[in-house]
N, C-alpha and C. Protein backbone atom coordinates (compact mmCIF):
# COMPACT_ATOMS: atom_id res chain seq x y z
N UNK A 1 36.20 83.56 60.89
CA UNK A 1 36.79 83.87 62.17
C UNK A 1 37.33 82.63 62.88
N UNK A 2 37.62 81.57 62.15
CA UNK A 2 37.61 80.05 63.04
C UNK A 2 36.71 79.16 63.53
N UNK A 3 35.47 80.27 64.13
CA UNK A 3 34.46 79.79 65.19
C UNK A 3 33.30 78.87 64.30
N UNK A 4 33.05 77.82 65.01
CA UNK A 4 31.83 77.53 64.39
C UNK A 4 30.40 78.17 65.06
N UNK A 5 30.16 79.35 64.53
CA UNK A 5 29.71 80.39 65.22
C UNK A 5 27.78 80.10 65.45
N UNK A 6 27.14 79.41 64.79
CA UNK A 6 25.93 78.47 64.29
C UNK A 6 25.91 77.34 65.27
N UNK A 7 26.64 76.75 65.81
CA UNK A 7 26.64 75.45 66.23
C UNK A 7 27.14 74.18 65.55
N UNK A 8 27.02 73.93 64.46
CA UNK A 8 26.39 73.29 63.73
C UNK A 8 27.18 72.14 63.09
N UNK A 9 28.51 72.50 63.88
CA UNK A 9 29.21 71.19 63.61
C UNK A 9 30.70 71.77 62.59
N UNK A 10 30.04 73.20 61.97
CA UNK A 10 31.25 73.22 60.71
C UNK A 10 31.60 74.96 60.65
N UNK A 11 32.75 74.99 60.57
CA UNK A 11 33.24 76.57 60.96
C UNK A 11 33.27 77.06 59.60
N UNK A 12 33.14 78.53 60.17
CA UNK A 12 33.09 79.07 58.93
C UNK A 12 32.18 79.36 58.09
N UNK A 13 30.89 78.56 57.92
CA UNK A 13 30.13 78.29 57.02
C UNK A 13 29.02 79.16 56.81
N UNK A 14 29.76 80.26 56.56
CA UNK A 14 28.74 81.02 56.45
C UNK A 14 27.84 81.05 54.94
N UNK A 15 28.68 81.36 53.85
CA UNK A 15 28.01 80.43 52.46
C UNK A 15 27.67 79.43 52.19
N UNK A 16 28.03 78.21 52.90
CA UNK A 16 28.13 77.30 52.56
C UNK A 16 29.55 76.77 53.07
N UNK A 17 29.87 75.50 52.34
CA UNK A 17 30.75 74.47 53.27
C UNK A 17 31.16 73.54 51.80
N UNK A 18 32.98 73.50 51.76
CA UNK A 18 33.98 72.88 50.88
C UNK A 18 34.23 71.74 51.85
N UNK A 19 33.52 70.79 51.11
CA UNK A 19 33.73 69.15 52.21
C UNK A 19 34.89 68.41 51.32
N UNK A 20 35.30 68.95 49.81
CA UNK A 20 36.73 68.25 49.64
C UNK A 20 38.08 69.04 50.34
N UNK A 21 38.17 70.00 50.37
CA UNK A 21 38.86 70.80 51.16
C UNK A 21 38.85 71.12 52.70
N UNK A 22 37.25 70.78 53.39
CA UNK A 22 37.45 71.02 54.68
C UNK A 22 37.30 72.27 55.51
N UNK A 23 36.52 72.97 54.25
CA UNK A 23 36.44 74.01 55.33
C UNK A 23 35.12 75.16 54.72
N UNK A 24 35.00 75.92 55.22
CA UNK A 24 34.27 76.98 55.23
C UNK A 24 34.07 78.09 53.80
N UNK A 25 35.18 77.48 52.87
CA UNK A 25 35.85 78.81 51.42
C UNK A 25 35.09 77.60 50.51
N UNK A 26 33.85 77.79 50.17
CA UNK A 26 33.60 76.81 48.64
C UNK A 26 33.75 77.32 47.49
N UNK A 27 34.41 78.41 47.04
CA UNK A 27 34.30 79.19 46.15
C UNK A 27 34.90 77.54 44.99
N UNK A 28 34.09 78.17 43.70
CA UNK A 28 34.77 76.75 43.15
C UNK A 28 35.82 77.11 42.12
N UNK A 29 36.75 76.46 41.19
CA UNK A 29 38.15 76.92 41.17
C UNK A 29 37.92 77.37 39.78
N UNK A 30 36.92 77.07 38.85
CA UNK A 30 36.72 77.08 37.52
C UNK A 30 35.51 78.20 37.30
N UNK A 31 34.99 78.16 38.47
CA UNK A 31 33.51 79.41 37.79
C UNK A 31 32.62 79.00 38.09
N UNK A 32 32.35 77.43 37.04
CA UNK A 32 31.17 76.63 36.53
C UNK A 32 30.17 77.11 38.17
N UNK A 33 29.88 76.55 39.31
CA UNK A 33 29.52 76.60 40.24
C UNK A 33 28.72 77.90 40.15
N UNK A 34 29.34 79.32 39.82
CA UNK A 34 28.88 80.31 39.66
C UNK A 34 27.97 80.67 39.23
N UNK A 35 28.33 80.14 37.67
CA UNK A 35 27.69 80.39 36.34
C UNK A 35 26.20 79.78 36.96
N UNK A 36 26.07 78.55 37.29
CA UNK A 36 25.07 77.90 37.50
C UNK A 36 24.51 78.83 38.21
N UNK A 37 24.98 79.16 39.61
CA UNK A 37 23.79 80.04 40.26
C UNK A 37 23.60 81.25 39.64
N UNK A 38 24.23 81.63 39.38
CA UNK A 38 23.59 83.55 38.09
C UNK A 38 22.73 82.59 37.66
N UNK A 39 22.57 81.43 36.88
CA UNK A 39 21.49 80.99 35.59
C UNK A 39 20.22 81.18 36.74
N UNK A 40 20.56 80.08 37.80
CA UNK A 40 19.14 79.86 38.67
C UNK A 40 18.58 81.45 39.20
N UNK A 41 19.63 82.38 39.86
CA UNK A 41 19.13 83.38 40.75
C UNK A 41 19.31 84.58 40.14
N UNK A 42 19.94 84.55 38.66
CA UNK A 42 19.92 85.97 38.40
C UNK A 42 18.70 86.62 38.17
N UNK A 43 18.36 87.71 38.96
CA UNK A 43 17.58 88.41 38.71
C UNK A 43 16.72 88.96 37.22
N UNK A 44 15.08 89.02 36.83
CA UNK A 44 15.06 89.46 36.05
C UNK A 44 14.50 90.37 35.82
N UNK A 45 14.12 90.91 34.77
CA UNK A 45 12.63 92.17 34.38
C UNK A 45 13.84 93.52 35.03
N UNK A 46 14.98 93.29 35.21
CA UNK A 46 15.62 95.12 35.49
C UNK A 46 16.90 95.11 34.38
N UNK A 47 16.74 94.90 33.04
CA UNK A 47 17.44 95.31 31.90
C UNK A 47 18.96 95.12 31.78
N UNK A 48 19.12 94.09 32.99
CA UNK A 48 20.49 93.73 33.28
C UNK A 48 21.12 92.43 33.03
N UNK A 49 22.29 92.58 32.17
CA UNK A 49 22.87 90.83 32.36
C UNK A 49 21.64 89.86 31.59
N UNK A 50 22.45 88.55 32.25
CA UNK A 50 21.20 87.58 31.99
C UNK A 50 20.09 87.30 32.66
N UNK A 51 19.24 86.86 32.49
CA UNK A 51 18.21 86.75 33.33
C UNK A 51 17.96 85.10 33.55
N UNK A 52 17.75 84.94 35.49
CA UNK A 52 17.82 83.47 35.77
C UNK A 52 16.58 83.40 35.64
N UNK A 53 16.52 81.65 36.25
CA UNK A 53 15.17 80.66 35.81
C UNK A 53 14.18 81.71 36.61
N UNK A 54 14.96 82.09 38.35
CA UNK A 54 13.87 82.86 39.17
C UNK A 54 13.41 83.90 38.96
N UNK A 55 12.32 84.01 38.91
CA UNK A 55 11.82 85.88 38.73
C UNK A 55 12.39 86.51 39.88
N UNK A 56 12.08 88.32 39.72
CA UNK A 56 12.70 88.63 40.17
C UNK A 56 11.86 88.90 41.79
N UNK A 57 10.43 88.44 41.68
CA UNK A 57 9.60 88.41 42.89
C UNK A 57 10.12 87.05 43.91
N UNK A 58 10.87 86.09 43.29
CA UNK A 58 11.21 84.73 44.09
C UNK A 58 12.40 85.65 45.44
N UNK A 59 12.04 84.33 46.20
CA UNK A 59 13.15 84.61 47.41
C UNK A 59 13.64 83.58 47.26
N UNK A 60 15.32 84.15 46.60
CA UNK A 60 16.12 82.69 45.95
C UNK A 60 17.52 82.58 47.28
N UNK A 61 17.88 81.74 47.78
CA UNK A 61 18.87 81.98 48.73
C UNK A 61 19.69 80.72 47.98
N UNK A 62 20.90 81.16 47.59
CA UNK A 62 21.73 79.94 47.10
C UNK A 62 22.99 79.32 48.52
N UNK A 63 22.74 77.92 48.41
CA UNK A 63 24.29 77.82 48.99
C UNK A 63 25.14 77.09 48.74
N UNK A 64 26.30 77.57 48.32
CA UNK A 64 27.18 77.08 48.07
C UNK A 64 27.76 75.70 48.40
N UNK A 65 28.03 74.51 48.19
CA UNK A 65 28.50 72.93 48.88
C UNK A 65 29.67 72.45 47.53
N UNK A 66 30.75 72.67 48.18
CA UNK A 66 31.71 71.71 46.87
C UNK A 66 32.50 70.51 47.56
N UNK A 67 32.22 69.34 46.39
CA UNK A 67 32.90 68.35 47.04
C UNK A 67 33.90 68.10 46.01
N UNK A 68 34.00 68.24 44.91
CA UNK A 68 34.93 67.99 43.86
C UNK A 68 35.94 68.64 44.07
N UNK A 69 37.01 68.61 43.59
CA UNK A 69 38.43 69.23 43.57
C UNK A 69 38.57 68.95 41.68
N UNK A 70 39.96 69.75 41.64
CA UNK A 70 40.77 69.56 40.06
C UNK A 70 41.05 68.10 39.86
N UNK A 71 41.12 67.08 40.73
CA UNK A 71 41.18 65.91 40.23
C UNK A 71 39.78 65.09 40.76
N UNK A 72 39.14 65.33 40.85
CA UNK A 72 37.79 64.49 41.24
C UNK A 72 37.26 64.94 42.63
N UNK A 73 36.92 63.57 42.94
CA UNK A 73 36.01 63.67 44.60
C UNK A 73 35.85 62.32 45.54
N UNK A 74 35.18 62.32 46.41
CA UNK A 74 35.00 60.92 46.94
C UNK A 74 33.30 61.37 46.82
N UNK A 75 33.01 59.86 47.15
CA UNK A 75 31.45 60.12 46.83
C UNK A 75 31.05 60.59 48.62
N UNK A 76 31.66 60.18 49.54
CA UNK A 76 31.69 60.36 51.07
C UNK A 76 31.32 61.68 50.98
N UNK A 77 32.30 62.44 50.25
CA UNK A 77 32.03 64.00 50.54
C UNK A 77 31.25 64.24 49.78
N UNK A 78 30.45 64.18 48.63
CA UNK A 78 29.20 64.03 48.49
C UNK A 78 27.97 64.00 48.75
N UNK A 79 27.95 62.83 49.72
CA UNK A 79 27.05 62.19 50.32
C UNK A 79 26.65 63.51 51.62
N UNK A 80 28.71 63.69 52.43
CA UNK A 80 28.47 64.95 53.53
C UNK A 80 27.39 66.23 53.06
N UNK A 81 27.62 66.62 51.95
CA UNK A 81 27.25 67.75 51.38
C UNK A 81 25.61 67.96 51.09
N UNK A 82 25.43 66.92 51.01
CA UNK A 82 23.99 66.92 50.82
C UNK A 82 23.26 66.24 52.26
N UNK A 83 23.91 66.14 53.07
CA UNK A 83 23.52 65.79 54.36
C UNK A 83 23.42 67.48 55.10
N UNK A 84 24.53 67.85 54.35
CA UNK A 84 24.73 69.51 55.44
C UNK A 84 23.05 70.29 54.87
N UNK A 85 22.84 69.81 53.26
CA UNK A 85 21.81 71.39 52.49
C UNK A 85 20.76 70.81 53.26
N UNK A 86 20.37 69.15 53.42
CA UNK A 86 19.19 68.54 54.01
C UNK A 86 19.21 69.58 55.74
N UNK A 87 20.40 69.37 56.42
CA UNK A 87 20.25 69.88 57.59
C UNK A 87 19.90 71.22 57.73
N UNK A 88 20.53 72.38 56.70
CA UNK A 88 20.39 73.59 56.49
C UNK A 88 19.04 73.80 56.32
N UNK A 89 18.11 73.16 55.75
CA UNK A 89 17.06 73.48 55.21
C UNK A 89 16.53 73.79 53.61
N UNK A 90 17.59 73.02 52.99
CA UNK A 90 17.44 73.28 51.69
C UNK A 90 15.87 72.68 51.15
N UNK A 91 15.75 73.38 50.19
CA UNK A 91 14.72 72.78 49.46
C UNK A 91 14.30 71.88 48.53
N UNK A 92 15.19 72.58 47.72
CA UNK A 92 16.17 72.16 46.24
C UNK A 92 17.78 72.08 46.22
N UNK A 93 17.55 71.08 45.14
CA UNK A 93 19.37 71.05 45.43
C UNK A 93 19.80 70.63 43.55
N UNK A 94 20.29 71.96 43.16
CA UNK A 94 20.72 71.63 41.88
C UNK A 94 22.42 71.39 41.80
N UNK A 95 22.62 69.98 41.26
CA UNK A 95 23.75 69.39 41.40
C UNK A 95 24.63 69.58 39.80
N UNK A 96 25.74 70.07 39.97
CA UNK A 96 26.89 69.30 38.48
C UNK A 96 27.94 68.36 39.08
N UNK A 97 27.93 67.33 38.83
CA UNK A 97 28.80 66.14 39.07
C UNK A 97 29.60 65.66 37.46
N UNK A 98 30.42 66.49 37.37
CA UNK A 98 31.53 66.22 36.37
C UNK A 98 32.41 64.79 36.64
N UNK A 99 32.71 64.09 35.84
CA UNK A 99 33.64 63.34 35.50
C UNK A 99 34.45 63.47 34.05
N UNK A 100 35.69 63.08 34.61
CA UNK A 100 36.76 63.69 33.59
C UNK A 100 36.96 62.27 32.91
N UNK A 101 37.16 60.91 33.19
CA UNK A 101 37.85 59.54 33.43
C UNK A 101 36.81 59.02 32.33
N UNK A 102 37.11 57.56 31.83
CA UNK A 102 36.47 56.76 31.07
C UNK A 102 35.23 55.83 31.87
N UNK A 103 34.27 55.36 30.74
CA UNK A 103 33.54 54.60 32.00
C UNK A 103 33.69 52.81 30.79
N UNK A 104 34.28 51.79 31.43
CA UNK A 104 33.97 50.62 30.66
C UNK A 104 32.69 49.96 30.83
């Protein structure tokens, strides 16, 4: 809706929060992001799909934080992102930090 409706400094954020993009939509552009949370939160023991790490008695709340884009990231927005899950109240924070580039 625009509003930063929470307080909290960042609009939109209702899933979560795209700190390379700036805004409130973290959906990520490839999946991967996805895939990961089905692994962690998919439900199990009801004959469906795959089954994640959590049982199906856990209270799993995922949120979404992307700082990468199709060509990389800054580590700044990084750094934002895990400042926002610390503020949110995260608990855990399972990270994929891809690099595409060489390392000498």
């Amino acid at each position: 809706n625009g509003v930063d409706d929470d307080g909290n400094g960042f609009v939109d954020d209702v899933h979560g929060f795209d700190f390379h993009d700036g805004d409130g939509n973290p959906d990520d552009e490839d999946g991967h992001g996805t895939h990961c949370a089905g692994t962690i939160a998919g439900m199990g023991d009801n004959g469906l799909g795959v089954i994640g790490v959590a049982s199906r008695h856990a209270k799993v709340e995922i949120m979404a934080l992307r700082f990468l884009g199709p060509s990389g990231g800054a580590t700044s927005d990084a750094v934002m992102a895990l400042d926002y899950a610390v503020m949110m109240g995260a608990k855990l924070s399972s990270n994929s930090w891809g690099f595409a580039g060489t390392s000498e």
